[in-house]
C-alpha atoms as a PDB file:
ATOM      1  CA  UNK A   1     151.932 176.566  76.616  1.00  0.00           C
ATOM      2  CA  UNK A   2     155.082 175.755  73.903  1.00  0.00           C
ATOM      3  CA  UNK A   3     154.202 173.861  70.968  1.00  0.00           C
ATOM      4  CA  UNK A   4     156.402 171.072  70.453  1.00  0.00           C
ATOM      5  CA  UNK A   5     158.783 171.202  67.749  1.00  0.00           C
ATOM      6  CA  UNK A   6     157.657 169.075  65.497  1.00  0.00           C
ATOM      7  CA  UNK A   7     153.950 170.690  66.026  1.00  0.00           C
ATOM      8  CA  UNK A   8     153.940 171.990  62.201  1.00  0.00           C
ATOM      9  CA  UNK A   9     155.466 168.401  60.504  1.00  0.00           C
ATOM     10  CA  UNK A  10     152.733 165.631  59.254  1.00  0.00           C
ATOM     11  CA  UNK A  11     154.802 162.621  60.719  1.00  0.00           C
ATOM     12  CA  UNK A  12     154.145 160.854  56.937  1.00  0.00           C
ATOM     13  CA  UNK A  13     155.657 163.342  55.588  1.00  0.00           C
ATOM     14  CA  UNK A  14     158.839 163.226  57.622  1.00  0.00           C
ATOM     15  CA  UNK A  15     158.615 159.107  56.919  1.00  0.00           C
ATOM     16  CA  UNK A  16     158.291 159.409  53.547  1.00  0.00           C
ATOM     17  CA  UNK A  17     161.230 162.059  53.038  1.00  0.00           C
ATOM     18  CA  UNK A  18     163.247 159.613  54.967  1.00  0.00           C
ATOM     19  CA  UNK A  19     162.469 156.649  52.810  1.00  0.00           C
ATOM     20  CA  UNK A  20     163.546 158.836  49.175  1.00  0.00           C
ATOM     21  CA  UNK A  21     166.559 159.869  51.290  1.00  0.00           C
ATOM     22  CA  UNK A  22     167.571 157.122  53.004  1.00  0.00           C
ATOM     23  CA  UNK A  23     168.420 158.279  56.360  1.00  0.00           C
ATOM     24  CA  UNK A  24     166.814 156.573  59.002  1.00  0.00           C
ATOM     25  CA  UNK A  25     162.945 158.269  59.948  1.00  0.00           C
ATOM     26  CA  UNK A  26     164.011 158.561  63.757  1.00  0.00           C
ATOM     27  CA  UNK A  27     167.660 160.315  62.776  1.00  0.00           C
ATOM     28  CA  UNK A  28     165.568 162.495  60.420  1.00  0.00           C
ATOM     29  CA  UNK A  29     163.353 163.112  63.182  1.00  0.00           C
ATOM     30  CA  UNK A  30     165.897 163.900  65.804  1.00  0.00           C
ATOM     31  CA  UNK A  31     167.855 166.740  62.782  1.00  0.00           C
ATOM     32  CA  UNK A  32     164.157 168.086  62.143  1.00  0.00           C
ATOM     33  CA  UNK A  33     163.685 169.057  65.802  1.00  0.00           C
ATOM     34  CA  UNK A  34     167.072 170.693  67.129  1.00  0.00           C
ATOM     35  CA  UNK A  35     166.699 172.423  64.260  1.00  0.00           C
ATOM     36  CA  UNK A  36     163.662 173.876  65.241  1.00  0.00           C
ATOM     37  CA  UNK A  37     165.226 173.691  68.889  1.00  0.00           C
ATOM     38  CA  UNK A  38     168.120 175.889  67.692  1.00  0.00           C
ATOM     39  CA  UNK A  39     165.881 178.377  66.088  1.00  0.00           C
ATOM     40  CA  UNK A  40     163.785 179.187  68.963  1.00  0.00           C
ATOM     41  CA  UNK A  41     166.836 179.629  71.508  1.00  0.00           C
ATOM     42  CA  UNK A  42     168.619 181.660  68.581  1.00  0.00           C
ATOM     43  CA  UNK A  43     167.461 184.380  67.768  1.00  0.00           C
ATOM     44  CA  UNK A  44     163.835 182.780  68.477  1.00  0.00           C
ATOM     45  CA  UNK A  45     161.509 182.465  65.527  1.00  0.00           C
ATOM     46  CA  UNK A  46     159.119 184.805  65.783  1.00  0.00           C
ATOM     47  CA  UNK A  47     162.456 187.359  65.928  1.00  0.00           C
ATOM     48  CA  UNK A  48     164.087 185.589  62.756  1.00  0.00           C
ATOM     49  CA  UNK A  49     161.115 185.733  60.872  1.00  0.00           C
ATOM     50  CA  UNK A  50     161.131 189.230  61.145  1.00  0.00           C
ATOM     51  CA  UNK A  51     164.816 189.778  60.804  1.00  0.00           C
ATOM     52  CA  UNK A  52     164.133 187.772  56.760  1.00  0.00           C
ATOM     53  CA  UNK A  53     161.229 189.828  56.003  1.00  0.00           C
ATOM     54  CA  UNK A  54     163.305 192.999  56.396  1.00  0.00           C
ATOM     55  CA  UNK A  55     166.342 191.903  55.046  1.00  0.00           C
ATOM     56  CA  UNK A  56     166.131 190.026  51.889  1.00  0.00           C
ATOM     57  CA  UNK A  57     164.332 192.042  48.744  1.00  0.00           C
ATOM     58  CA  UNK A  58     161.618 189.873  48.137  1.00  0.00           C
ATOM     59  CA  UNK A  59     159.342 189.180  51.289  1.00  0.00           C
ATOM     60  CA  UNK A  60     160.194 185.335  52.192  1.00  0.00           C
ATOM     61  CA  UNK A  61     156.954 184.835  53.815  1.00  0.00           C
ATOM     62  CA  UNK A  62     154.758 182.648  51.469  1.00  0.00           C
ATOM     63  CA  UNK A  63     152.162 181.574  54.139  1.00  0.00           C
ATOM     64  CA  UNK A  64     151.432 181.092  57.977  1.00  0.00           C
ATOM     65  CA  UNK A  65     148.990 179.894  60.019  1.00  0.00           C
ATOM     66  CA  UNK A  66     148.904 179.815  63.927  1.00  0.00           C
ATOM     67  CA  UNK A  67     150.882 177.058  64.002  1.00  0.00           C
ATOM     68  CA  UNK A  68     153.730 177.602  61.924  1.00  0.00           C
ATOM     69  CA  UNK A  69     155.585 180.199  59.008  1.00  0.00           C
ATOM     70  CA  UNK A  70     156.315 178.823  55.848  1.00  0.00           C
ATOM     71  CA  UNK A  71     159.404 180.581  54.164  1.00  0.00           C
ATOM     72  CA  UNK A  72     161.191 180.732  50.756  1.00  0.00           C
ATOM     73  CA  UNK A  73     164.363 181.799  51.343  1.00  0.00           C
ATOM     74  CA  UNK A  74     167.845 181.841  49.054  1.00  0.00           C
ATOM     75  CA  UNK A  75     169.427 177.982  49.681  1.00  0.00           C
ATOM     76  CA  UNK A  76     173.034 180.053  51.331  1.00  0.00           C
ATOM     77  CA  UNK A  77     170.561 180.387  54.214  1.00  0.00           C
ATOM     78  CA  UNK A  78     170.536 176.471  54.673  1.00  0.00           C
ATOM     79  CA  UNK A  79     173.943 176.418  54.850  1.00  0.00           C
ATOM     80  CA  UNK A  80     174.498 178.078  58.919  1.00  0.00           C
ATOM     81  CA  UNK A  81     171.778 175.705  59.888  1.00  0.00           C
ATOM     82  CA  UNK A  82     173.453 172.566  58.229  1.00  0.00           C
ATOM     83  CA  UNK A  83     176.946 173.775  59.841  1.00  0.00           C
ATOM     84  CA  UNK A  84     175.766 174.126  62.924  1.00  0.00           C
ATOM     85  CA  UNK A  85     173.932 170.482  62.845  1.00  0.00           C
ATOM     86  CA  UNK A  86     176.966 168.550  62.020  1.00  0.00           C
ATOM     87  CA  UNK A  87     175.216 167.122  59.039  1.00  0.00           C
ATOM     88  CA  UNK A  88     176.738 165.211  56.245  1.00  0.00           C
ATOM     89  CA  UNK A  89     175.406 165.323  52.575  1.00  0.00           C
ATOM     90  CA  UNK A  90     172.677 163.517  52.794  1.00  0.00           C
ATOM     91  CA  UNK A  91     171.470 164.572  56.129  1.00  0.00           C
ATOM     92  CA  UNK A  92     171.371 167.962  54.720  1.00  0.00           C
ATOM     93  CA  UNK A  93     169.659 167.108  51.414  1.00  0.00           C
ATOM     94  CA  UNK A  94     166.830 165.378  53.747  1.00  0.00           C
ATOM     95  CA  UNK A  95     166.480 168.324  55.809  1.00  0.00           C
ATOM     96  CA  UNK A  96     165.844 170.548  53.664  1.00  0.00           C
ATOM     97  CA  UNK A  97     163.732 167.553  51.248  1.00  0.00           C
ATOM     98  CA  UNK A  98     161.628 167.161  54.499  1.00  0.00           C
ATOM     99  CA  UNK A  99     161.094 171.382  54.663  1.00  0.00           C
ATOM    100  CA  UNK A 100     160.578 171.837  51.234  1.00  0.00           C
ATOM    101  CA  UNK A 101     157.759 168.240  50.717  1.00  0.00           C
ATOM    102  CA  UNK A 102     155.560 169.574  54.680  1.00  0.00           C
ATOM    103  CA  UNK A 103     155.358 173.711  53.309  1.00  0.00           C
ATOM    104  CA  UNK A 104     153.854 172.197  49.638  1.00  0.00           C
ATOM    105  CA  UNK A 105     151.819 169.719  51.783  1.00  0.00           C
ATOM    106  CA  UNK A 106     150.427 172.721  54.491  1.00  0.00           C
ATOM    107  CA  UNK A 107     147.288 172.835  55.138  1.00  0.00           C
ATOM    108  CA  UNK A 108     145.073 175.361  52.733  1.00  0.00           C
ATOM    109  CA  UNK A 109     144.336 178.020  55.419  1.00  0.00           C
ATOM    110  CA  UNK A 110     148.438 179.034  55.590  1.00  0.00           C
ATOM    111  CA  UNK A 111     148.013 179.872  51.801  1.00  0.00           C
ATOM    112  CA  UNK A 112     151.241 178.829  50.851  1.00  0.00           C
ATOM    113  CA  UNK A 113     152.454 180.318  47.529  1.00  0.00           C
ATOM    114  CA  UNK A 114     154.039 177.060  46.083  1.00  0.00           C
ATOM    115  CA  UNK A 115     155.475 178.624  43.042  1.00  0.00           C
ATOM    116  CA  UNK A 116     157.356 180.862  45.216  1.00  0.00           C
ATOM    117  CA  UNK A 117     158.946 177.614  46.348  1.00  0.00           C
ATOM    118  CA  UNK A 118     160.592 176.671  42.945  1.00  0.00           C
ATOM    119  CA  UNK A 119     163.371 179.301  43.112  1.00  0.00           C
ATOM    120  CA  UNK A 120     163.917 179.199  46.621  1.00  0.00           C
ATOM    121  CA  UNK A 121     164.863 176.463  49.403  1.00  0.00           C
ATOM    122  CA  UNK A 122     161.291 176.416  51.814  1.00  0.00           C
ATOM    123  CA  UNK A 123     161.840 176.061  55.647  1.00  0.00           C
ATOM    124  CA  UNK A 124     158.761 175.566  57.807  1.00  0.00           C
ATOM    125  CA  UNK A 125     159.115 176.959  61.479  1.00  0.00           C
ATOM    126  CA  UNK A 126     156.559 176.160  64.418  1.00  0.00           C
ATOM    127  CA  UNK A 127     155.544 179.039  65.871  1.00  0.00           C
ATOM    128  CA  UNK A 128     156.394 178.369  69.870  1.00  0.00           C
END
């Protein structure tokens, strides 16, 4: 069975990310999953994960659970993602707000490494 999408996102947290932001929770909502949605068809996560863990110097990996990876990765990365999406400013500074607030809010058992996140732009992928 395929977890849904949105299976690694606390639904407050996506609410409250779209109340600092001011985008809409259910437009927030809808960017939050095709992105996800484009991941998995493209390359797939569990296959992009392991493309960023070879490529980039320092291991982006700063936690996981069964769920979901947690990833620090250079902000450039952002940028395909928000291309592809369409997204205006905003959109894109709630995207990656909403990414960045659920990996320093995961649960304790993923052991995120939320220093790593200060230098870095955090994207949280649900593992399918």
């Amino acid at each position: 069975m395929t977890r849904d999408e949105l299976a690694a996102f606390d639904e407050a947290v996506l609410e409250s990310v779209a109340a600092d932001r001011d985008v809409a929770v259910e437009r927030l909502t809808d960017i939050v999953r095709t992105h996800q949605s484009n991941v998995r068809e493209l390359p797939g996560v569990e296959d992009i994960v392991y493309e960023w863990r070879n490529y980039f110097h320092q291991d982006p990996l700063v936690g996981r659970t069964e769920g979901a990876y947690y990833l620090a990765l250079p902000e450039h990365v952002w940028a395909e993602f928000t291309d592809d999406l369409g997204l205006d400013e905003t959109e894109s500074a709630a995207l990656l707000a909403v990414h960045d607030a659920q990996a320093r809010a995961a649960p304790s058992e993923a052991g995120v490494e939320t220093g790593r996140l200060d230098g870095d732009a955090a994207l949280v992928l649900t593992r399918p």
